[in-house]
N, C-alpha and C. Protein backbone atom coordinates (compact mmCIF):
# COMPACT_ATOMS: atom_id res chain seq x y z
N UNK A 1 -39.16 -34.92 -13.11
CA UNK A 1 -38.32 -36.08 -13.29
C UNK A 1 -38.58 -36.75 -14.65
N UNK A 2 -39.84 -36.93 -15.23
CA UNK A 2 -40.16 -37.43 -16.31
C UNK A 2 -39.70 -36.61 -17.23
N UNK A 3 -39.44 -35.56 -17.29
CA UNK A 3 -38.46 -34.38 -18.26
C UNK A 3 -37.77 -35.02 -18.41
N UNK A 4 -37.32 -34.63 -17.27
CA UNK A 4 -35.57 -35.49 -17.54
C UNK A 4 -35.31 -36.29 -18.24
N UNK A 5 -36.00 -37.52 -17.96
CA UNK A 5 -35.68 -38.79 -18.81
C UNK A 5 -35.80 -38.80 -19.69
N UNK A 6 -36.79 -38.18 -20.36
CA UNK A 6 -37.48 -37.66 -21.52
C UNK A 6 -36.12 -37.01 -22.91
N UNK A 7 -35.75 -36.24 -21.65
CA UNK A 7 -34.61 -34.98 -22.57
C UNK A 7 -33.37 -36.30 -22.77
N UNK A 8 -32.62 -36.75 -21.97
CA UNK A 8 -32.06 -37.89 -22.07
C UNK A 8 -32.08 -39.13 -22.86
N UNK A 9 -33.78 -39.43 -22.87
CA UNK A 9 -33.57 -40.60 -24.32
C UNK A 9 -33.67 -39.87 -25.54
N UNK A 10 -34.14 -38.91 -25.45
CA UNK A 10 -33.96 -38.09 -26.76
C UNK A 10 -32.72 -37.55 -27.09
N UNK A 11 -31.75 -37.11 -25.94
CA UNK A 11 -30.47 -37.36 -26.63
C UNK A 11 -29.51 -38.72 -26.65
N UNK A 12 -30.03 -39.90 -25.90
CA UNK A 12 -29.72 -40.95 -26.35
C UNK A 12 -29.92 -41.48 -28.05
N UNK A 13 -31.44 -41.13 -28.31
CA UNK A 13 -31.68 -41.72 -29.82
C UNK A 13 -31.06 -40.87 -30.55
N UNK A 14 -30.69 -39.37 -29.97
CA UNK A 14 -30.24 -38.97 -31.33
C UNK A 14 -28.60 -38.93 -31.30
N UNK A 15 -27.76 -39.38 -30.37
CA UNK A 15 -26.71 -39.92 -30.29
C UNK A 15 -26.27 -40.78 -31.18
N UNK A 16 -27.19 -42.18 -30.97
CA UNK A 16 -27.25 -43.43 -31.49
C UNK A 16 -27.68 -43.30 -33.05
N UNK A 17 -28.14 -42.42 -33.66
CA UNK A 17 -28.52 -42.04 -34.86
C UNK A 17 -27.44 -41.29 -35.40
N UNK A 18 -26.96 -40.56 -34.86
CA UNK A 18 -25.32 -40.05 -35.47
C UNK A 18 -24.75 -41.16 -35.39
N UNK A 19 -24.16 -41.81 -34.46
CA UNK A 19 -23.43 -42.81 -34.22
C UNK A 19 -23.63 -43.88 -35.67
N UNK A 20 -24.71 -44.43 -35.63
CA UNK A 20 -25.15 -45.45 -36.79
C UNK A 20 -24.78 -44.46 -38.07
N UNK A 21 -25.76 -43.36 -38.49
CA UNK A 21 -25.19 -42.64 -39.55
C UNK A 21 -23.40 -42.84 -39.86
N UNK A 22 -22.74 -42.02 -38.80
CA UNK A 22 -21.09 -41.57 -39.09
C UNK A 22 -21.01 -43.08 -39.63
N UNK A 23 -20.65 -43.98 -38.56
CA UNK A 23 -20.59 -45.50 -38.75
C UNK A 23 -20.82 -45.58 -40.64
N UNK A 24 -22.37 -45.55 -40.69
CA UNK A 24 -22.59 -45.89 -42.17
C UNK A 24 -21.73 -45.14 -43.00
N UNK A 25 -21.75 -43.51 -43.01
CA UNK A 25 -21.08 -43.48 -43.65
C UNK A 25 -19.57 -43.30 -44.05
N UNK A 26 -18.97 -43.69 -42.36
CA UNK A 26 -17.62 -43.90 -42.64
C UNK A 26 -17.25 -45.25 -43.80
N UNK A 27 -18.18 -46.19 -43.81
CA UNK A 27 -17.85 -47.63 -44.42
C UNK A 27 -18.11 -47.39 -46.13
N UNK A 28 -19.36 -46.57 -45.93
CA UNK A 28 -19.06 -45.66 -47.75
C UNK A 28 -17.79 -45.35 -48.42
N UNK A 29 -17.22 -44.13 -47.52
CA UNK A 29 -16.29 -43.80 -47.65
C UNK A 29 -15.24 -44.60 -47.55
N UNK A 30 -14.76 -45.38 -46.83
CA UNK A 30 -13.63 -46.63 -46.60
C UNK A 30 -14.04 -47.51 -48.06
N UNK A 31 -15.01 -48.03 -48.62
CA UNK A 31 -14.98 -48.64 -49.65
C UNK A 31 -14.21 -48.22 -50.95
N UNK A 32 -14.02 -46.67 -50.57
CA UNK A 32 -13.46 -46.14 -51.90
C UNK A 32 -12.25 -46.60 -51.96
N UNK A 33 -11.44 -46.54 -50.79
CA UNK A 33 -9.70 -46.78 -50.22
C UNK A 33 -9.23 -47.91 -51.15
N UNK A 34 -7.76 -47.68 -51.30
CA UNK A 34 -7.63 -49.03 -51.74
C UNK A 34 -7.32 -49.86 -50.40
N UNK A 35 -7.61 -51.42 -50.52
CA UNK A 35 -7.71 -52.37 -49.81
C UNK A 35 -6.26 -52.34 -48.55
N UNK A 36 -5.58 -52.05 -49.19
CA UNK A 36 -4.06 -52.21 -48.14
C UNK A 36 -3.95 -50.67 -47.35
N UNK A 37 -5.11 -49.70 -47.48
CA UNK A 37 -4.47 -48.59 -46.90
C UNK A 37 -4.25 -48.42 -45.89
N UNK A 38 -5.17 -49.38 -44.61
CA UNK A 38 -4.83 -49.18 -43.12
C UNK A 38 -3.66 -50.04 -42.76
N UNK A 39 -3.42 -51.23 -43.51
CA UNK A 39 -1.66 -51.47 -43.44
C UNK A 39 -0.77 -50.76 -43.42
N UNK A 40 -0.79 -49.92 -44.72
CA UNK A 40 -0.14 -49.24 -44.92
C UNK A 40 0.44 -47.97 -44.44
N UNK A 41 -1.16 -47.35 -43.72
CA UNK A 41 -0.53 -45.92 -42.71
C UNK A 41 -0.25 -46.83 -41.57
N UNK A 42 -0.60 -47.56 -41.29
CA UNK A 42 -0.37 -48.45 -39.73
C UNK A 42 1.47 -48.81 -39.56
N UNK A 43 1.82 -48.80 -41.11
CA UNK A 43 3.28 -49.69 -41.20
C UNK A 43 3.57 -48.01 -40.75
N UNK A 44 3.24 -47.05 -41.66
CA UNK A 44 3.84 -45.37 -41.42
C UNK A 44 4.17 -45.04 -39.97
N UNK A 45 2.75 -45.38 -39.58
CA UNK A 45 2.65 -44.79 -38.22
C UNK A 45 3.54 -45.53 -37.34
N UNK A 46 3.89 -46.73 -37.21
CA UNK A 46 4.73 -47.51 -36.57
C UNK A 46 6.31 -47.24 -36.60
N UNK A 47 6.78 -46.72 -37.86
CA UNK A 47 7.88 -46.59 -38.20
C UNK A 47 8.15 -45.38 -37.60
N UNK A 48 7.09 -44.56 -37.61
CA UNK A 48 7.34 -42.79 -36.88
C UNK A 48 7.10 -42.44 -35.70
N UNK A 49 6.35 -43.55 -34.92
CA UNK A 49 6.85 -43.67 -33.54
C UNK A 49 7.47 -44.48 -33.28
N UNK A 50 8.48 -45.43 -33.78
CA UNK A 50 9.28 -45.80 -33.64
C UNK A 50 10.77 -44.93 -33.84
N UNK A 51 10.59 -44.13 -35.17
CA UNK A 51 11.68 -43.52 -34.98
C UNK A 51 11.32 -41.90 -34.53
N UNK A 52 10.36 -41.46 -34.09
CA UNK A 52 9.89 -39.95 -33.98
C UNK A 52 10.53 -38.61 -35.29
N UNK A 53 10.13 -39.23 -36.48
CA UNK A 53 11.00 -38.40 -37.64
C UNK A 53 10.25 -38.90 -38.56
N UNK A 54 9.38 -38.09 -39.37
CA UNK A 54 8.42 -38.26 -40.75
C UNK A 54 9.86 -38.67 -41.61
N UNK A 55 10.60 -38.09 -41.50
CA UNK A 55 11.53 -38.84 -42.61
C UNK A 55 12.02 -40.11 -42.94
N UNK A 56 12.38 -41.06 -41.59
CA UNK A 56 12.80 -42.05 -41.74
C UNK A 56 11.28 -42.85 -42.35
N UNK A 57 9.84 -42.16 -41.85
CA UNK A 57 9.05 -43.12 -42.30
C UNK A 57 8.95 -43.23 -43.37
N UNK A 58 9.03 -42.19 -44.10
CA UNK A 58 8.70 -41.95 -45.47
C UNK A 58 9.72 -42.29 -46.47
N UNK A 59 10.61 -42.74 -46.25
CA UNK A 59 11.85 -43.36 -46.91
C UNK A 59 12.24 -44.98 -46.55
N UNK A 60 12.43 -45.46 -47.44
CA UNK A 60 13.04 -46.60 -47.38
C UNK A 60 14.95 -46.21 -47.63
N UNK A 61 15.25 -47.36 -46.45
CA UNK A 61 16.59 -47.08 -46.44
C UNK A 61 17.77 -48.42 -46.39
N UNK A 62 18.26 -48.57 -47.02
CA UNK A 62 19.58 -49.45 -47.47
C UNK A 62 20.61 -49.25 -46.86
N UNK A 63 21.27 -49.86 -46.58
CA UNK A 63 22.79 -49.76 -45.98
C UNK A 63 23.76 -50.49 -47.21
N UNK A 64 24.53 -49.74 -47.64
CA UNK A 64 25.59 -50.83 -48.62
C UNK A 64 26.91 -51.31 -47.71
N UNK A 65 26.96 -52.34 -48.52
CA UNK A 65 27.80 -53.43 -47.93
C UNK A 65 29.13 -52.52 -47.75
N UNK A 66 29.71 -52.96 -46.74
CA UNK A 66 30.80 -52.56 -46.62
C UNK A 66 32.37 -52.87 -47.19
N UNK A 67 33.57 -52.09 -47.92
CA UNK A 67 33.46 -52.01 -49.16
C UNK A 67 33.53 -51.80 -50.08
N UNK A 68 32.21 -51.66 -50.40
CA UNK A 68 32.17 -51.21 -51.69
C UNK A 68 32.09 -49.78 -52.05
N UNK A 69 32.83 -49.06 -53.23
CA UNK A 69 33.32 -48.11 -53.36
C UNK A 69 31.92 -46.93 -54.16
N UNK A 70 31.67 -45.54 -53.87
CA UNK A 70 30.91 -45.05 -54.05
C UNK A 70 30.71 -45.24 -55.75
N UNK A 71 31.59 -45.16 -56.31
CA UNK A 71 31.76 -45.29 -57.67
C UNK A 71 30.97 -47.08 -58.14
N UNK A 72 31.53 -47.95 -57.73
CA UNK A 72 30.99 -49.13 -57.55
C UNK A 72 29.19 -49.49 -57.52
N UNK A 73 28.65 -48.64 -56.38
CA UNK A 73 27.14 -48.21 -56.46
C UNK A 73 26.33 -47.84 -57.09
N UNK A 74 27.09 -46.55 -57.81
CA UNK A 74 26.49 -46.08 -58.62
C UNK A 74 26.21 -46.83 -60.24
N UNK A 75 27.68 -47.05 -60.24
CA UNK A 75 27.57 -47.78 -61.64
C UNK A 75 26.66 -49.23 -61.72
N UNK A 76 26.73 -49.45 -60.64
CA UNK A 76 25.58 -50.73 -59.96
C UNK A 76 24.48 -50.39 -60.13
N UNK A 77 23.75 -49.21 -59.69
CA UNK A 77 22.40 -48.90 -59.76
C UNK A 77 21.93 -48.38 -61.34
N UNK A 78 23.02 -48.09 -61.63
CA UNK A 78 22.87 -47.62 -63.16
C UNK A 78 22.68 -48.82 -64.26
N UNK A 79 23.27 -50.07 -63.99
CA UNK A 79 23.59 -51.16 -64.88
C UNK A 79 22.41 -51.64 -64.39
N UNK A 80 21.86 -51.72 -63.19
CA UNK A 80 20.35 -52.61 -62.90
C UNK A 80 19.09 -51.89 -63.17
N UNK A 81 19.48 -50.95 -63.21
CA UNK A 81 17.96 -49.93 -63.59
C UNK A 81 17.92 -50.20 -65.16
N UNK A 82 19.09 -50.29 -65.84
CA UNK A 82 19.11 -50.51 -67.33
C UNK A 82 18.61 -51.74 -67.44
N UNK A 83 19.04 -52.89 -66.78
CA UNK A 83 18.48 -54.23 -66.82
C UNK A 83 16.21 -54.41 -66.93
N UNK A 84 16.42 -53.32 -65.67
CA UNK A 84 14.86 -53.47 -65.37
C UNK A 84 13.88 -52.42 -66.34
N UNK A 85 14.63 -51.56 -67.56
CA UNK A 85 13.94 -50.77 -68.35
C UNK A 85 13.89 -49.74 -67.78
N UNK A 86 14.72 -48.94 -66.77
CA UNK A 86 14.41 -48.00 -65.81
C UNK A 86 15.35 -46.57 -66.45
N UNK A 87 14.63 -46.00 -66.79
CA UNK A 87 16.10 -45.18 -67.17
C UNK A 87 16.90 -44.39 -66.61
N UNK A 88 18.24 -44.04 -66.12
CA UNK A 88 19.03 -43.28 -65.39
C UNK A 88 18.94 -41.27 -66.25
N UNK A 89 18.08 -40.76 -66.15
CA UNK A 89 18.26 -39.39 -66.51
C UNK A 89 18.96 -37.90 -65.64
N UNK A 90 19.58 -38.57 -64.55
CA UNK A 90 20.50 -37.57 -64.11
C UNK A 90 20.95 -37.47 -63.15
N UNK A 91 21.88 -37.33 -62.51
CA UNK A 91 22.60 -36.85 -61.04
C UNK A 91 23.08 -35.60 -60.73
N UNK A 92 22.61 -35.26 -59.46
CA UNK A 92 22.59 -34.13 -58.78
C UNK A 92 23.96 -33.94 -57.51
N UNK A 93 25.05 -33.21 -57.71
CA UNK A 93 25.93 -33.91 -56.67
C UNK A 93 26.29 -33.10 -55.64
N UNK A 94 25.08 -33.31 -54.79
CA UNK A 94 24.64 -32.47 -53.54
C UNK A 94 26.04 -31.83 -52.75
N UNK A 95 26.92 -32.68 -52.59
CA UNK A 95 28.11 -32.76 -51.69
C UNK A 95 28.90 -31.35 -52.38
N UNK A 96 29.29 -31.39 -53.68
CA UNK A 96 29.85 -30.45 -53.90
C UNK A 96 29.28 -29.04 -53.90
N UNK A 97 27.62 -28.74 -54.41
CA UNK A 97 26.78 -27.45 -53.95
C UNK A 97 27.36 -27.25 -52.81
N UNK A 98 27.58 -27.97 -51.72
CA UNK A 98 27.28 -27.62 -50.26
C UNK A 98 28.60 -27.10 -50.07
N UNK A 99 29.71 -27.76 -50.77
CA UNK A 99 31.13 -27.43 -50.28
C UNK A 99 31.31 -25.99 -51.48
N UNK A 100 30.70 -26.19 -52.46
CA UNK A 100 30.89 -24.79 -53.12
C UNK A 100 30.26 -23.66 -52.75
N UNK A 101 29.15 -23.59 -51.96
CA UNK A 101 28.37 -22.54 -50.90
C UNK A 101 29.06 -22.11 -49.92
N UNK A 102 29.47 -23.17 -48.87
CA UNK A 102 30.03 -23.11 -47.27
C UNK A 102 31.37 -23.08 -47.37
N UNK A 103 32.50 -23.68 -48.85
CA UNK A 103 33.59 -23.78 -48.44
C UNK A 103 34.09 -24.31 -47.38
N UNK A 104 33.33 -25.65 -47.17
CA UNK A 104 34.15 -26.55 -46.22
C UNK A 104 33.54 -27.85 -46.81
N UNK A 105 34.57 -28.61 -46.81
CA UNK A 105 34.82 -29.88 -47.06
C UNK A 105 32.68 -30.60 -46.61
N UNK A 106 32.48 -31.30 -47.35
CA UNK A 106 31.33 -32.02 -46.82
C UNK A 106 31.25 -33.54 -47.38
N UNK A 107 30.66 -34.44 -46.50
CA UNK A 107 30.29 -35.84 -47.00
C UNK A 107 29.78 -35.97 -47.92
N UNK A 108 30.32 -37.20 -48.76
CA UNK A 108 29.33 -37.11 -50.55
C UNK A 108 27.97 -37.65 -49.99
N UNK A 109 27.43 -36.95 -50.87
CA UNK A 109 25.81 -36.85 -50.62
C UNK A 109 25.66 -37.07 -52.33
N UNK A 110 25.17 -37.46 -53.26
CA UNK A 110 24.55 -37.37 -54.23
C UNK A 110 23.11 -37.90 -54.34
N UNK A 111 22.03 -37.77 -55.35
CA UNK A 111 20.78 -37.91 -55.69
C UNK A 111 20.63 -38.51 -57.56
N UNK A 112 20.97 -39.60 -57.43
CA UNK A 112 20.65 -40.44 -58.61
C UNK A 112 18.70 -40.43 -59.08
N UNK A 113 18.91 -39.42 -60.39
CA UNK A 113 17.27 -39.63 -60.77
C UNK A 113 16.86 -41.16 -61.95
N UNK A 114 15.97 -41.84 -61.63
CA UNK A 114 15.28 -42.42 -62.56
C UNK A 114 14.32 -42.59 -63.29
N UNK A 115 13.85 -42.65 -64.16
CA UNK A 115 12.16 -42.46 -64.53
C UNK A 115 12.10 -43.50 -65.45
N UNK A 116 10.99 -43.79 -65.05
CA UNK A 116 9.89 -44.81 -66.86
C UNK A 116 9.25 -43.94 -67.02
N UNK A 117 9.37 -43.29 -68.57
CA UNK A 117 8.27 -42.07 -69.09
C UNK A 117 7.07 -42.37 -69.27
N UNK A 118 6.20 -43.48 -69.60
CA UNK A 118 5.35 -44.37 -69.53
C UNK A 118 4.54 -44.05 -68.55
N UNK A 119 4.88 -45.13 -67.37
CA UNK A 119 4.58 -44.94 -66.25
C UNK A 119 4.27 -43.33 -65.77
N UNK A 120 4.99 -42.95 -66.10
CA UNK A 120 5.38 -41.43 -65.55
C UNK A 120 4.17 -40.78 -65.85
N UNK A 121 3.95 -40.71 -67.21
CA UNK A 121 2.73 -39.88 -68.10
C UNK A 121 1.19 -40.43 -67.31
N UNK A 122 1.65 -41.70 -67.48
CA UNK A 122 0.10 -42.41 -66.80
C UNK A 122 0.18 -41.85 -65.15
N UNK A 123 0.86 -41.47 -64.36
CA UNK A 123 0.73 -40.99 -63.22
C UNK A 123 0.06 -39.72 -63.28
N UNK A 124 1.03 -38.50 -64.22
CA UNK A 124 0.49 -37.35 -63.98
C UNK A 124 -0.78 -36.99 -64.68
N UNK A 125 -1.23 -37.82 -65.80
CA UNK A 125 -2.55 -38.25 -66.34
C UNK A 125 -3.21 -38.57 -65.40
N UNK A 126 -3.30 -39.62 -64.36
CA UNK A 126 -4.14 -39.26 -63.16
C UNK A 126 -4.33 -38.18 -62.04
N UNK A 127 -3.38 -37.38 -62.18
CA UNK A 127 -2.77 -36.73 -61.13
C UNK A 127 -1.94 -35.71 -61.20
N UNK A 128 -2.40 -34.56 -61.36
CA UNK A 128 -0.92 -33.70 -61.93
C UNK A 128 -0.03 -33.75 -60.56
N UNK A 129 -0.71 -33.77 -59.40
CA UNK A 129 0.79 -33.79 -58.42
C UNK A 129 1.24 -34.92 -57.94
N UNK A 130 0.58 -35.89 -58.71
CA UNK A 130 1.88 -37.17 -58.89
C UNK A 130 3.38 -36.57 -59.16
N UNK A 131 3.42 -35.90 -60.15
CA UNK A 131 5.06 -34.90 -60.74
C UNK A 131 5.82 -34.80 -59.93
N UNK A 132 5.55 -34.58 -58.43
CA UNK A 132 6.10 -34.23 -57.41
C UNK A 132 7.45 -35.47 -57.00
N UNK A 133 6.79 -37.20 -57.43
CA UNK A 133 7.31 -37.43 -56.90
C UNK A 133 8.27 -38.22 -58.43
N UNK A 134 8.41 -37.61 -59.28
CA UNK A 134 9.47 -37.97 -60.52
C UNK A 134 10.19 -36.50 -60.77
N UNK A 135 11.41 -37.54 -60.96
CA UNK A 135 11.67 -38.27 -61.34
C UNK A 135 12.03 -39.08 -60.36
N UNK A 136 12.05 -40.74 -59.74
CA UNK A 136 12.64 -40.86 -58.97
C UNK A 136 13.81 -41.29 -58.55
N UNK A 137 14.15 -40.55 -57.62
CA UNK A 137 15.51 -40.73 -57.03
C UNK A 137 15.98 -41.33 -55.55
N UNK A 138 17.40 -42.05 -55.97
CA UNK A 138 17.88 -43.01 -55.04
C UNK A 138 19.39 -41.67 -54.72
N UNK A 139 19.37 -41.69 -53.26
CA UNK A 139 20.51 -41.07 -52.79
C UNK A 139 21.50 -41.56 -52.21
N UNK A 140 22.87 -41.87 -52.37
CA UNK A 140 23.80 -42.51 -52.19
C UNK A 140 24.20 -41.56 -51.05
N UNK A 141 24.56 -41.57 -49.42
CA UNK A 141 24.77 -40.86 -48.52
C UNK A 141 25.70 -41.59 -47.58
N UNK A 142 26.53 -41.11 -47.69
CA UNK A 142 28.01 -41.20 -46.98
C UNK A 142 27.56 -40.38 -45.21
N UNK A 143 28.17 -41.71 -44.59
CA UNK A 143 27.52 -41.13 -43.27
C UNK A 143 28.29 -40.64 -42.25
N UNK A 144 28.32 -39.77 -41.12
CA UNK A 144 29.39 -39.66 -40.35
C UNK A 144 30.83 -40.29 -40.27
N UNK A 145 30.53 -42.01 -40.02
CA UNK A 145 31.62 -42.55 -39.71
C UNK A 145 32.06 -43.05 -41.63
N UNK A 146 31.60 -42.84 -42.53
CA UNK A 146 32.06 -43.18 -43.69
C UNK A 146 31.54 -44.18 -44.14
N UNK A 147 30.22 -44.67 -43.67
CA UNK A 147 29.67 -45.98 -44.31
C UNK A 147 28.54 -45.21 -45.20
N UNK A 148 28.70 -45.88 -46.08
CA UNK A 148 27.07 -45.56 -47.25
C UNK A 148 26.00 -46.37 -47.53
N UNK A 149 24.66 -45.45 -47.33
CA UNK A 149 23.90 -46.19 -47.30
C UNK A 149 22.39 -45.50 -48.83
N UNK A 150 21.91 -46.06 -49.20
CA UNK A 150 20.87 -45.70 -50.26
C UNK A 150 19.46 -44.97 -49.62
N UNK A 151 19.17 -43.98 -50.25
CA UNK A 151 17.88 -43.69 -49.54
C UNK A 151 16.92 -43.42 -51.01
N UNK A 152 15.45 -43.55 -50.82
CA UNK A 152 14.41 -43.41 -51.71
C UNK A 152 12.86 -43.17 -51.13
N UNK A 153 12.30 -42.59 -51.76
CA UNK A 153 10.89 -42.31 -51.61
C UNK A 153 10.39 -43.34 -51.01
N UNK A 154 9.50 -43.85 -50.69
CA UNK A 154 8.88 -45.03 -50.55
C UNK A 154 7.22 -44.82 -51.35
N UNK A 155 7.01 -45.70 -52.39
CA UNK A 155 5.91 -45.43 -52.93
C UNK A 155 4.62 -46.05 -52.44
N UNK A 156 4.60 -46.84 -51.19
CA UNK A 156 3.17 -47.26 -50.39
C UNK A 156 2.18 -46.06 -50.88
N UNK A 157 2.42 -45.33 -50.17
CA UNK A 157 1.92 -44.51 -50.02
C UNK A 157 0.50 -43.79 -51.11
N UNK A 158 1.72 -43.80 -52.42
CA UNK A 158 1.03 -43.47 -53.00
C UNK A 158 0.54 -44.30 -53.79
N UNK A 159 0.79 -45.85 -53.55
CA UNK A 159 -0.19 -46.87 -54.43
C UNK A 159 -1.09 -47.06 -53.41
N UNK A 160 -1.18 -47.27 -52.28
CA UNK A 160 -2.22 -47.81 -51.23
C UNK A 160 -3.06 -46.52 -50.39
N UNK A 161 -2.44 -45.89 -50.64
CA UNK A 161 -2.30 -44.46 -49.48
C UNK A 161 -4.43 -43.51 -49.40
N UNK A 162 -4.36 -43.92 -50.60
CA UNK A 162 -6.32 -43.25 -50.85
C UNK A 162 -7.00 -44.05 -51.83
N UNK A 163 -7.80 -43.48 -52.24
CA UNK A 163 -8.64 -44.36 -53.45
C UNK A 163 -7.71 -45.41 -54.36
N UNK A 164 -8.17 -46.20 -54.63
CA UNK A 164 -7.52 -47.33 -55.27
C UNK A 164 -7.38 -46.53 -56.77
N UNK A 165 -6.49 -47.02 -57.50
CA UNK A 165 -5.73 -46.58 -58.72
C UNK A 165 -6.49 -47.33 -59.79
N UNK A 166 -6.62 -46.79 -60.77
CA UNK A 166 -6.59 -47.87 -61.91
C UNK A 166 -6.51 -48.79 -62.11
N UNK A 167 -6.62 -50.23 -62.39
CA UNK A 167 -5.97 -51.75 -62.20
C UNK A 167 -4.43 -51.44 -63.03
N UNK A 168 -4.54 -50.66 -64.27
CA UNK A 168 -3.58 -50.62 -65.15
C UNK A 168 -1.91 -49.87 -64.43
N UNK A 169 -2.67 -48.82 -63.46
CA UNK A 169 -1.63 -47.50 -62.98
C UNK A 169 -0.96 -48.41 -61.97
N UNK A 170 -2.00 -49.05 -61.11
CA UNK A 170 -2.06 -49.72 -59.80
C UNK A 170 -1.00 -50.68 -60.15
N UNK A 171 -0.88 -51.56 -61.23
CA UNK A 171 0.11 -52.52 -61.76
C UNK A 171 1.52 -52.15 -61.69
N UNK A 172 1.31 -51.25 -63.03
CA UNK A 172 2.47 -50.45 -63.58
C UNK A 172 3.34 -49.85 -62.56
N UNK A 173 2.54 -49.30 -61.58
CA UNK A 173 3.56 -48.60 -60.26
C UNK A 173 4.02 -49.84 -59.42
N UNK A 174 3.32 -50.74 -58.95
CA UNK A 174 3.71 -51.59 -58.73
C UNK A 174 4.61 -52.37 -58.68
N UNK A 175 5.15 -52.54 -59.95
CA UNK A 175 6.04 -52.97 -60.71
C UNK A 175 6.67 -52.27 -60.51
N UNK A 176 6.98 -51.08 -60.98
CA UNK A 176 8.10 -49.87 -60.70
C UNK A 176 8.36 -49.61 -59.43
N UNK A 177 8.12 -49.94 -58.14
CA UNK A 177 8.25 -50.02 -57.10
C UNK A 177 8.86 -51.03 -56.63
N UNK A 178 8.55 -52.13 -56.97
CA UNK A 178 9.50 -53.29 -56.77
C UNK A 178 11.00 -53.36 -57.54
N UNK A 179 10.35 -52.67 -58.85
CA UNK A 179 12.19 -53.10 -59.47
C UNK A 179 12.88 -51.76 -58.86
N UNK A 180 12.39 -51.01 -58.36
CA UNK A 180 13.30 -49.85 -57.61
C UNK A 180 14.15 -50.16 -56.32
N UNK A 181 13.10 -51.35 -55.78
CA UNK A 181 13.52 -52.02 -54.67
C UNK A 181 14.76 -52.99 -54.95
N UNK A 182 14.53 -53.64 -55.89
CA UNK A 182 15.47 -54.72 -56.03
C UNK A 182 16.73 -54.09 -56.88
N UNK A 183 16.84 -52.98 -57.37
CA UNK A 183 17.86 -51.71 -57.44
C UNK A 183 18.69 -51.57 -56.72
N UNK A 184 17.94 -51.12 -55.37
CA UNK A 184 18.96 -50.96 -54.85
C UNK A 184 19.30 -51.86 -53.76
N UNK A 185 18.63 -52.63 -53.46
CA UNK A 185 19.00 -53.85 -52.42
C UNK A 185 20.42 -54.58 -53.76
N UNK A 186 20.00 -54.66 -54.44
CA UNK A 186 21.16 -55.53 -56.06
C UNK A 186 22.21 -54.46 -55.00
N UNK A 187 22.04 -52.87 -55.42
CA UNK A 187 23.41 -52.16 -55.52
C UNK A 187 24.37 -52.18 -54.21
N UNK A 188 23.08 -52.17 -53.16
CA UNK A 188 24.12 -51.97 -52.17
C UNK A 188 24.98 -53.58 -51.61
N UNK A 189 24.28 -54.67 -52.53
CA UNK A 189 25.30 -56.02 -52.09
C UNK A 189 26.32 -55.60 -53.28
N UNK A 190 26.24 -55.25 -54.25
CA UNK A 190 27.34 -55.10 -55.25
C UNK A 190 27.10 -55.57 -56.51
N UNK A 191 25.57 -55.52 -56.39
CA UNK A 191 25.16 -56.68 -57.75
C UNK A 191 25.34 -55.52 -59.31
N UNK A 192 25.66 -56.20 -60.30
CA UNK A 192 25.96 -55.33 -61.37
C UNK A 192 24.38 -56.25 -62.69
């Protein structure tokens, strides 16, 4: 019987000694994070069991006013990205690939790219697979019943998402994240 107990607090202490260890050095490791990251997967995770689809989490999504004409949007998002220093370097016009492949009629779908080269350089300077996510792009998507709505990356992720950034990168994206926001929230009320 005295075995027993024996074998038992000895795997009690050495339980409690992992336990304290992991503990310690989970809080090592968590110091590195930047400060907002368990917000931030917490907002993820909420949004993806809420909607059961990595996509909707990972995107921020706009609805434009109803309306307003696809042409209208665009030239909207184009005139406010110019406002905010953002530059418009290209459109991709998904809708027609698809109808020139399948030969059947399809909903406009396009993919408006933007970039700050700046910004841009200082990303993949930290990061070569930062690249992945420039240039970025806002998608104007015409929906079943004919309403359009804006879709975009959402950059949490990658400002809050692991180790904290640079103060300088951490800013700069920052910034570029918000005026991307106020892009297209401007475009889809109609703001020029």
């Amino acid at each position: 019987m005295r075995f027993i107990k024996n074998v038992l607090a000895a795997i009690g202490l050495v339980t409690t000694i992992l336990v304290v260890g992991g503990y310690i050095k989970a809080q090592l490791i968590i110091t590195e994070f930047d400060r907002q990251m368990l917000p931030t997967y917490r907002a993820f995770a909420e949004k993806l069991l809420q909607t059961k689809d990595p996509g909707n989490a990972m995107v921020l999504a706009v609805p434009v006013k109803t309306g307003l004409s696809i042409n209208e949007v665009k030239e909207s998002l184009k005139s406010l990205a110019n406002t905010e220093n953002i530059l418009f370097v290209g459109e991709n016009h998904f809708s027609q690939h698809v109808e020139s492949v399948t030969g059947q009629p399809y909903r406009y779908v396009t993919l408006m790219s933007f970039c700050n080269a700046r910004i841009g350089r200082m990303m993949i300077d930290y990061n070569n697979a930062y690249a992945a996510f420039m240039p970025c792009r806002i998608a104007i998507v015409q929906g079943q019943n004919g309403e359009l709505q804006l879709y975009t990356m959402r950059l949490d992720i990658l400002l809050h998402g692991g180790k904290s950034l640079s103060r300088e990168l951490h800013n700069d994206v920052s910034r570029f994240w918000q005026s991307l926001q106020e892009i297209m929230y401007g475009s889809a009320s109609g703001d020029f």
